[in-house]
PDB file of N, CA and C in Angstrom:
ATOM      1  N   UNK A   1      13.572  -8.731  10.628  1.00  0.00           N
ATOM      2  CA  UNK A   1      13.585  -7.318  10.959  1.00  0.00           C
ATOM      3  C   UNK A   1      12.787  -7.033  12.234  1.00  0.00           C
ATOM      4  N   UNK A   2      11.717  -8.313  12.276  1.00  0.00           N
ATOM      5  CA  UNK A   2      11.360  -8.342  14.030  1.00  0.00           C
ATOM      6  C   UNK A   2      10.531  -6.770  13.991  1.00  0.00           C
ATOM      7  N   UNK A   3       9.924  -6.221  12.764  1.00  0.00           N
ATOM      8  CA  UNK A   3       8.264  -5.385  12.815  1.00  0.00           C
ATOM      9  C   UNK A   3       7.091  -6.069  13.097  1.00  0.00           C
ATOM     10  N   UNK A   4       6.256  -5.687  13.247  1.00  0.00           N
ATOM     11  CA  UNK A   4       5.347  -6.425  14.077  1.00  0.00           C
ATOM     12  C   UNK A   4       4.621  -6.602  12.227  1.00  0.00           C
ATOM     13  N   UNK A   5       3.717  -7.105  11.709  1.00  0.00           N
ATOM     14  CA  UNK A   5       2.942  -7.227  10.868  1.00  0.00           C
ATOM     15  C   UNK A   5       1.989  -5.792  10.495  1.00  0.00           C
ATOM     16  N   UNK A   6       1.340  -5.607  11.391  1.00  0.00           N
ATOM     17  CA  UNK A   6       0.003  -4.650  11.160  1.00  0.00           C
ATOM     18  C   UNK A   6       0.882  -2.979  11.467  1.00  0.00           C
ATOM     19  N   UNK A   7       2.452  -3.569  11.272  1.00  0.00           N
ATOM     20  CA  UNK A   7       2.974  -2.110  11.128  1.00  0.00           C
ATOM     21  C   UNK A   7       3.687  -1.854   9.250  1.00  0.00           C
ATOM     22  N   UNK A   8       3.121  -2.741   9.315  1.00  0.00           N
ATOM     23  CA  UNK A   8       3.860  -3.662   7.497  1.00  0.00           C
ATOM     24  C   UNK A   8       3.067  -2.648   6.695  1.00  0.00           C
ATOM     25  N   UNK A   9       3.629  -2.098   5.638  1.00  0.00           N
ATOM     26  CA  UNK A   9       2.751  -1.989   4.206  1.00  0.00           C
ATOM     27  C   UNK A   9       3.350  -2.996   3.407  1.00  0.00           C
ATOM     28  N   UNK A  10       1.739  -3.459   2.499  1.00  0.00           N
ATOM     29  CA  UNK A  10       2.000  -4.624   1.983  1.00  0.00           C
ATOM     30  C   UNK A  10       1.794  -3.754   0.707  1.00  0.00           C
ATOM     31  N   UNK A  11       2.598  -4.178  -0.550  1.00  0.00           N
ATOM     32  CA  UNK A  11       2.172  -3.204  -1.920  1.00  0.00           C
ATOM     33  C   UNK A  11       1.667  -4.318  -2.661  1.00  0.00           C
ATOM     34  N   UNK A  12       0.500  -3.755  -3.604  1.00  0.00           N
ATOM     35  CA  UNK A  12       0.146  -5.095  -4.628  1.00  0.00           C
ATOM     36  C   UNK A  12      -0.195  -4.049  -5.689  1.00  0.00           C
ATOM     37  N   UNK A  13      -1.041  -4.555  -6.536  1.00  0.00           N
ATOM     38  CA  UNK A  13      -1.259  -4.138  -7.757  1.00  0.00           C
ATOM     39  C   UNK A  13      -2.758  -4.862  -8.550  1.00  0.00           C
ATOM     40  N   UNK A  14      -3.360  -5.840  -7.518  1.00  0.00           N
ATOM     41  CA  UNK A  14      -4.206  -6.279  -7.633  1.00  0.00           C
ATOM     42  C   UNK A  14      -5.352  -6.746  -6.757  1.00  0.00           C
ATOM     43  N   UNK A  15      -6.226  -6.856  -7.183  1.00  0.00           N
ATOM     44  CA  UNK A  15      -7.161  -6.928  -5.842  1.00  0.00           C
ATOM     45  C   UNK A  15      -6.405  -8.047  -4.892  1.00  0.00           C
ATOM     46  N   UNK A  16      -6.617  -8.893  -5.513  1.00  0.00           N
ATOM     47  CA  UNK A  16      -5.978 -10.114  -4.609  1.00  0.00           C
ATOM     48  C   UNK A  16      -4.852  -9.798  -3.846  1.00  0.00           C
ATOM     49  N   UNK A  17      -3.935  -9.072  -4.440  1.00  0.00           N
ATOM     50  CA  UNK A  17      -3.060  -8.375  -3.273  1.00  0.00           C
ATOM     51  C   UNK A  17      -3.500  -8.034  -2.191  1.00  0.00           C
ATOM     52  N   UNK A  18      -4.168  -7.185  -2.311  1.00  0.00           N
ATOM     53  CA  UNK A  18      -5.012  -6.236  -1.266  1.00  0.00           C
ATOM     54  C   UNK A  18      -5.719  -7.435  -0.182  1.00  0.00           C
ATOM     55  N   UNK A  19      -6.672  -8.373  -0.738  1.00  0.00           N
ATOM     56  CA  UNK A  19      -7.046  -9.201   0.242  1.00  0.00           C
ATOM     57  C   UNK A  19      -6.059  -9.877   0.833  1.00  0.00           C
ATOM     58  N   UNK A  20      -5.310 -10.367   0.316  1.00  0.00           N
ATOM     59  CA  UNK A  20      -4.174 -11.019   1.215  1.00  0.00           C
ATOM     60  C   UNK A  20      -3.446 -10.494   2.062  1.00  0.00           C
ATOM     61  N   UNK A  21      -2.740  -9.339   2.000  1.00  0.00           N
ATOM     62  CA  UNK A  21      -2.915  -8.146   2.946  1.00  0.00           C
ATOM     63  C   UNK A  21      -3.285  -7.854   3.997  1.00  0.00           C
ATOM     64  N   UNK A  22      -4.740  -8.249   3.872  1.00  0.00           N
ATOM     65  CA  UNK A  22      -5.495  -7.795   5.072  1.00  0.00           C
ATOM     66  C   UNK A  22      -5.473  -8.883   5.954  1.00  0.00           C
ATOM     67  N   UNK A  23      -5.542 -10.267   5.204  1.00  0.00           N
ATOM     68  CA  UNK A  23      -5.811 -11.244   5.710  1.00  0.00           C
ATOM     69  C   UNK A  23      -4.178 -11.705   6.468  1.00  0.00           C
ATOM     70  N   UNK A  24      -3.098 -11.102   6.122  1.00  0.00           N
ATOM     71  CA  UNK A  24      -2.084 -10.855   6.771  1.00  0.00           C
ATOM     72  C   UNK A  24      -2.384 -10.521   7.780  1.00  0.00           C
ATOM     73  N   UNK A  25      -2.731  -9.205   7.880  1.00  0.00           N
ATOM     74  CA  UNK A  25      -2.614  -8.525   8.532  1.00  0.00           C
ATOM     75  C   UNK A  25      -2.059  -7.382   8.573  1.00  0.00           C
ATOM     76  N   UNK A  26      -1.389  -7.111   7.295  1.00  0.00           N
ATOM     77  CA  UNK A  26      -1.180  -5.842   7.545  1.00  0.00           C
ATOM     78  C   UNK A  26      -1.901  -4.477   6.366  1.00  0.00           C
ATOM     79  N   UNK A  27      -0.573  -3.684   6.219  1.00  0.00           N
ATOM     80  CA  UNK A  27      -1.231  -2.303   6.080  1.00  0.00           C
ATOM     81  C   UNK A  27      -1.496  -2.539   3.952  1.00  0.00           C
ATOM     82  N   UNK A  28      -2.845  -2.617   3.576  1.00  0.00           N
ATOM     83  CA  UNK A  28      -3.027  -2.821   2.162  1.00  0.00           C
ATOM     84  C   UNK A  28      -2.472  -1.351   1.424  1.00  0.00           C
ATOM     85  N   UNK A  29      -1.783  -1.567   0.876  1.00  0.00           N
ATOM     86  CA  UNK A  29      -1.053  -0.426  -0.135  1.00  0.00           C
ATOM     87  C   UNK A  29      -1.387  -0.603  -2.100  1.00  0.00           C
ATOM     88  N   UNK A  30      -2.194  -0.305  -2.584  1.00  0.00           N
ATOM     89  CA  UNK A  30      -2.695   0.056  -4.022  1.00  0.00           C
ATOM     90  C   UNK A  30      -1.715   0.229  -5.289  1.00  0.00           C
ATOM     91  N   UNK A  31      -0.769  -0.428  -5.858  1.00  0.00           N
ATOM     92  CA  UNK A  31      -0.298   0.847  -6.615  1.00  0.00           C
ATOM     93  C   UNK A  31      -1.127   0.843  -7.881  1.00  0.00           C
ATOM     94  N   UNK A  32      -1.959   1.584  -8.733  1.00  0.00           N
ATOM     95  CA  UNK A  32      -2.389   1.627  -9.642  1.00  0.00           C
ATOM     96  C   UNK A  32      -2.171   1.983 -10.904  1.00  0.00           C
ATOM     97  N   UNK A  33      -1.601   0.890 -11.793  1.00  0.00           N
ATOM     98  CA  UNK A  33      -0.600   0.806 -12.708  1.00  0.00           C
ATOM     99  C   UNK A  33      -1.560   0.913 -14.375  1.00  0.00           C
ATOM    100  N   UNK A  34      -2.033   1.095 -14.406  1.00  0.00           N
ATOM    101  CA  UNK A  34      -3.553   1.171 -15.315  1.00  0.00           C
ATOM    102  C   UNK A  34      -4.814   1.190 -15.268  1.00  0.00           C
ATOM    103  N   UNK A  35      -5.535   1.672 -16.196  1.00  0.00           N
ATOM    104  CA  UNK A  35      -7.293   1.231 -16.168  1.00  0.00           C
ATOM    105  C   UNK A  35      -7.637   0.315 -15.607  1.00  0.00           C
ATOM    106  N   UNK A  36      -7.108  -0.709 -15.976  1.00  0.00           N
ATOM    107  CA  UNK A  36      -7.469  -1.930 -15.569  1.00  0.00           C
ATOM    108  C   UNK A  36      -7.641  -2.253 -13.864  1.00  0.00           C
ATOM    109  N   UNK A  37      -7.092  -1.257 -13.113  1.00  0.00           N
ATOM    110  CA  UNK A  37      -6.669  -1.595 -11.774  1.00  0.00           C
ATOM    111  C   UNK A  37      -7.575  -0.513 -10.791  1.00  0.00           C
ATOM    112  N   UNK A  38      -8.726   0.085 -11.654  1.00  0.00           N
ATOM    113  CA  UNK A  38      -9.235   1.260 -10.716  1.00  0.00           C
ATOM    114  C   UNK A  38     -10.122   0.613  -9.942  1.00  0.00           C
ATOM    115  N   UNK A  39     -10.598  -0.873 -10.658  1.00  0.00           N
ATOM    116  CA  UNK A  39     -11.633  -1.569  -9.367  1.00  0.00           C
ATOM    117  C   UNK A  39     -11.242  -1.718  -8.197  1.00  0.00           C
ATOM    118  N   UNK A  40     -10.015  -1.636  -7.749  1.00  0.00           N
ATOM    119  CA  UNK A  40      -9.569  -2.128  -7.018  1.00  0.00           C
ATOM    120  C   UNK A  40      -9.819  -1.120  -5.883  1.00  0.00           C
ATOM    121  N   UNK A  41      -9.995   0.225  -5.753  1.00  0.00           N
ATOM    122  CA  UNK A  41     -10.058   1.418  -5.170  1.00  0.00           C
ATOM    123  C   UNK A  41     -11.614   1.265  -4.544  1.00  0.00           C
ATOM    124  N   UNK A  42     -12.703   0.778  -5.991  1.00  0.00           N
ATOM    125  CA  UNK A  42     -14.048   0.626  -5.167  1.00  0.00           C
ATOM    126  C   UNK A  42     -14.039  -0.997  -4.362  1.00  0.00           C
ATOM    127  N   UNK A  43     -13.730  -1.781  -5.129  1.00  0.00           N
ATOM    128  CA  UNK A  43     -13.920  -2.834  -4.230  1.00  0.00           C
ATOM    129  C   UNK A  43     -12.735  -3.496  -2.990  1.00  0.00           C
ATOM    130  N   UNK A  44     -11.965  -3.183  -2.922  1.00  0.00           N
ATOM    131  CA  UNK A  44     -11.612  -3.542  -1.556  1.00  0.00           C
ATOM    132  C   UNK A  44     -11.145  -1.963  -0.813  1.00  0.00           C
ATOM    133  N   UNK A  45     -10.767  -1.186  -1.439  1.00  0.00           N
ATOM    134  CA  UNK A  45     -10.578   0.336  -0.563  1.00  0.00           C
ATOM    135  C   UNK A  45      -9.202   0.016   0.363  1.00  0.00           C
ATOM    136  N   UNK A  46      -8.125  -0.007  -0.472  1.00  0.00           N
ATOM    137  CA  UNK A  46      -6.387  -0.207   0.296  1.00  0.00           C
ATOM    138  C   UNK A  46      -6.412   0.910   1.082  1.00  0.00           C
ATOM    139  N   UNK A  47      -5.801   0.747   1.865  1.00  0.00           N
ATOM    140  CA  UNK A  47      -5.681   1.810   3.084  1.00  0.00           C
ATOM    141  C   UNK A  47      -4.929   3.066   2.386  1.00  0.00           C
ATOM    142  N   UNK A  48      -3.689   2.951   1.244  1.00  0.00           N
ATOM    143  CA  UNK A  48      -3.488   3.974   0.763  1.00  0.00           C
ATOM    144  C   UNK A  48      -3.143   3.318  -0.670  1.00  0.00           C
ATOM    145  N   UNK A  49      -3.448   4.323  -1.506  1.00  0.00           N
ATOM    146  CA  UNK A  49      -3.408   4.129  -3.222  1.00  0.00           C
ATOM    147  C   UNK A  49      -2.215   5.445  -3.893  1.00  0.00           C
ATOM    148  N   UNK A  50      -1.811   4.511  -4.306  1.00  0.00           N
ATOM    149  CA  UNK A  50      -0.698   5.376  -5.633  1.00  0.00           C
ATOM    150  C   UNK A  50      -1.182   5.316  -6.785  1.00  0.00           C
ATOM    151  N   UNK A  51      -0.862   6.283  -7.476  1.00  0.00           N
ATOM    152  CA  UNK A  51      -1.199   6.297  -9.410  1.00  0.00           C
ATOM    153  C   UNK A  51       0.587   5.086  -9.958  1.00  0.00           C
ATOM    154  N   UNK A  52       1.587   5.133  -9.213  1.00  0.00           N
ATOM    155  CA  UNK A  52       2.445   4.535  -9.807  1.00  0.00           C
ATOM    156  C   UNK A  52       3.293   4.273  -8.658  1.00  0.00           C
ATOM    157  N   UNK A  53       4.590   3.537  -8.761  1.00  0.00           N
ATOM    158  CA  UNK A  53       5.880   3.528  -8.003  1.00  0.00           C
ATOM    159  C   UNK A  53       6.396   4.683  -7.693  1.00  0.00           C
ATOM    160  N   UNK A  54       6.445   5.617  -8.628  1.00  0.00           N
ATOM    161  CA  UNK A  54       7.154   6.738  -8.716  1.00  0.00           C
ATOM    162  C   UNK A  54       6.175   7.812  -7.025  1.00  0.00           C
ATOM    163  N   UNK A  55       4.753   7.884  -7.348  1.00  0.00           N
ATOM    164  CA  UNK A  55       4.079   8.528  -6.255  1.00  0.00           C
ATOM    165  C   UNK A  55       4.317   7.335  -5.211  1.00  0.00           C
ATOM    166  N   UNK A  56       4.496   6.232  -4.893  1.00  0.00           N
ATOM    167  CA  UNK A  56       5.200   5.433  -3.528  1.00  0.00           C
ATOM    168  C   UNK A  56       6.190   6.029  -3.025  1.00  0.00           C
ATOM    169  N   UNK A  57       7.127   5.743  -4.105  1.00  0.00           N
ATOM    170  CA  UNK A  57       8.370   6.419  -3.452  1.00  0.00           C
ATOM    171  C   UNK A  57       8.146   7.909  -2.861  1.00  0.00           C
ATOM    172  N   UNK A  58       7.998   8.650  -3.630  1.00  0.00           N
ATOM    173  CA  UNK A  58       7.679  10.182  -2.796  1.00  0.00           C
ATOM    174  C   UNK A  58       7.126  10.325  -1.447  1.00  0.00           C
ATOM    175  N   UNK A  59       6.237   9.389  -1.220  1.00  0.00           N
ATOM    176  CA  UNK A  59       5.315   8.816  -0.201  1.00  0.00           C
ATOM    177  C   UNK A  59       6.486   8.495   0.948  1.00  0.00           C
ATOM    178  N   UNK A  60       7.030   7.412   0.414  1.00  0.00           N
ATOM    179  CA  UNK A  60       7.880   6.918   1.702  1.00  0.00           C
ATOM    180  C   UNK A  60       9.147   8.052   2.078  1.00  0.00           C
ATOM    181  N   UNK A  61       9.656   8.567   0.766  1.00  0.00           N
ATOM    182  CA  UNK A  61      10.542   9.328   1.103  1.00  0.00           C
ATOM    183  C   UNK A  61      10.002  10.836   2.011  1.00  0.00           C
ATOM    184  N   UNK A  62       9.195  11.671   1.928  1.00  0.00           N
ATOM    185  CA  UNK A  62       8.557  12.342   2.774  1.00  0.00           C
ATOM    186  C   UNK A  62       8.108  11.679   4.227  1.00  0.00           C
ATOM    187  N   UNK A  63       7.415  10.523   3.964  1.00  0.00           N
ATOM    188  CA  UNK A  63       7.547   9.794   5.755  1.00  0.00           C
ATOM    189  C   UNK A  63       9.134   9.909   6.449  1.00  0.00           C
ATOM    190  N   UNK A  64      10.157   8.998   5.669  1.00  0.00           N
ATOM    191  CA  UNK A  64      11.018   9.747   6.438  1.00  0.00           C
ATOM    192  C   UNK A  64      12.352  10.840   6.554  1.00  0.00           C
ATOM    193  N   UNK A  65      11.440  11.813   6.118  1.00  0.00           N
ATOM    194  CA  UNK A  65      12.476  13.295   5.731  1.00  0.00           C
ATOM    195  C   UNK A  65      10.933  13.800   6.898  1.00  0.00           C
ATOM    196  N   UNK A  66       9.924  13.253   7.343  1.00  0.00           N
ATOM    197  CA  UNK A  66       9.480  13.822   8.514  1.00  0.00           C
ATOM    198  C   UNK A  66       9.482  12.932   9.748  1.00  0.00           C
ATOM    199  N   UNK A  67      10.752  12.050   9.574  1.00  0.00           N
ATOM    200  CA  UNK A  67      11.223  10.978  11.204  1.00  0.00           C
ATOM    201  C   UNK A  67       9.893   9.887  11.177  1.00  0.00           C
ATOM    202  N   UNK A  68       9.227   9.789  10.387  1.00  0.00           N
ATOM    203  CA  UNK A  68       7.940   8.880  10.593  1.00  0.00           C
ATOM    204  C   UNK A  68       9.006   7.409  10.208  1.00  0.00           C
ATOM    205  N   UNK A  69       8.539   6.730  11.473  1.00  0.00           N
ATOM    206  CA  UNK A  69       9.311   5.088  10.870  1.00  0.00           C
ATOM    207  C   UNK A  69       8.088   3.828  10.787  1.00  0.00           C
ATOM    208  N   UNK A  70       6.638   4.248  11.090  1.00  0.00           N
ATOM    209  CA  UNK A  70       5.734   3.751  10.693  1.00  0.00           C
ATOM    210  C   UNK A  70       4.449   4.334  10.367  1.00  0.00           C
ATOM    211  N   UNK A  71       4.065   3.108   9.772  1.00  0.00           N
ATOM    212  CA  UNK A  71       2.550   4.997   9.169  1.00  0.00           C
ATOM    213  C   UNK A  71       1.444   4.236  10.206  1.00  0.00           C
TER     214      UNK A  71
END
């Protein structure tokens, strides 16, 4: 698709997501799928956090219903 990386959201669901991510290089994306997953908000801090898939999608779909083709 020939995007550059650090224009990427990467989605995980776990910390380790999130570090790998970064260590990508690109953009760390949260989704927070239970209790179990709120550490993840204090200890690595994803650039953006969802409560579920359902608030992603809304997310992306508002980026582009406002022409945004990268965040």
């Amino acid at each position: 698709m020939n995007i550059p990386i650090e224009k990427c959201l990467v989605v995980g669901d776990t910390e380790d997501d999130i570090i790998a991510a970064r260590k990508a290089g690109g953009i760390p994306v949260a989704i927070l799928a239970g209790d179990d997953h709120l550490d993840i908000s204090e200890s690595e801090q994803p650039e953006f956090m969802f409560k579920n898939l359902v608030e992603f999608t809304l997310f992306l779909e508002e980026q582009e219903r406002m022409g945004i083709s990268s965040v």
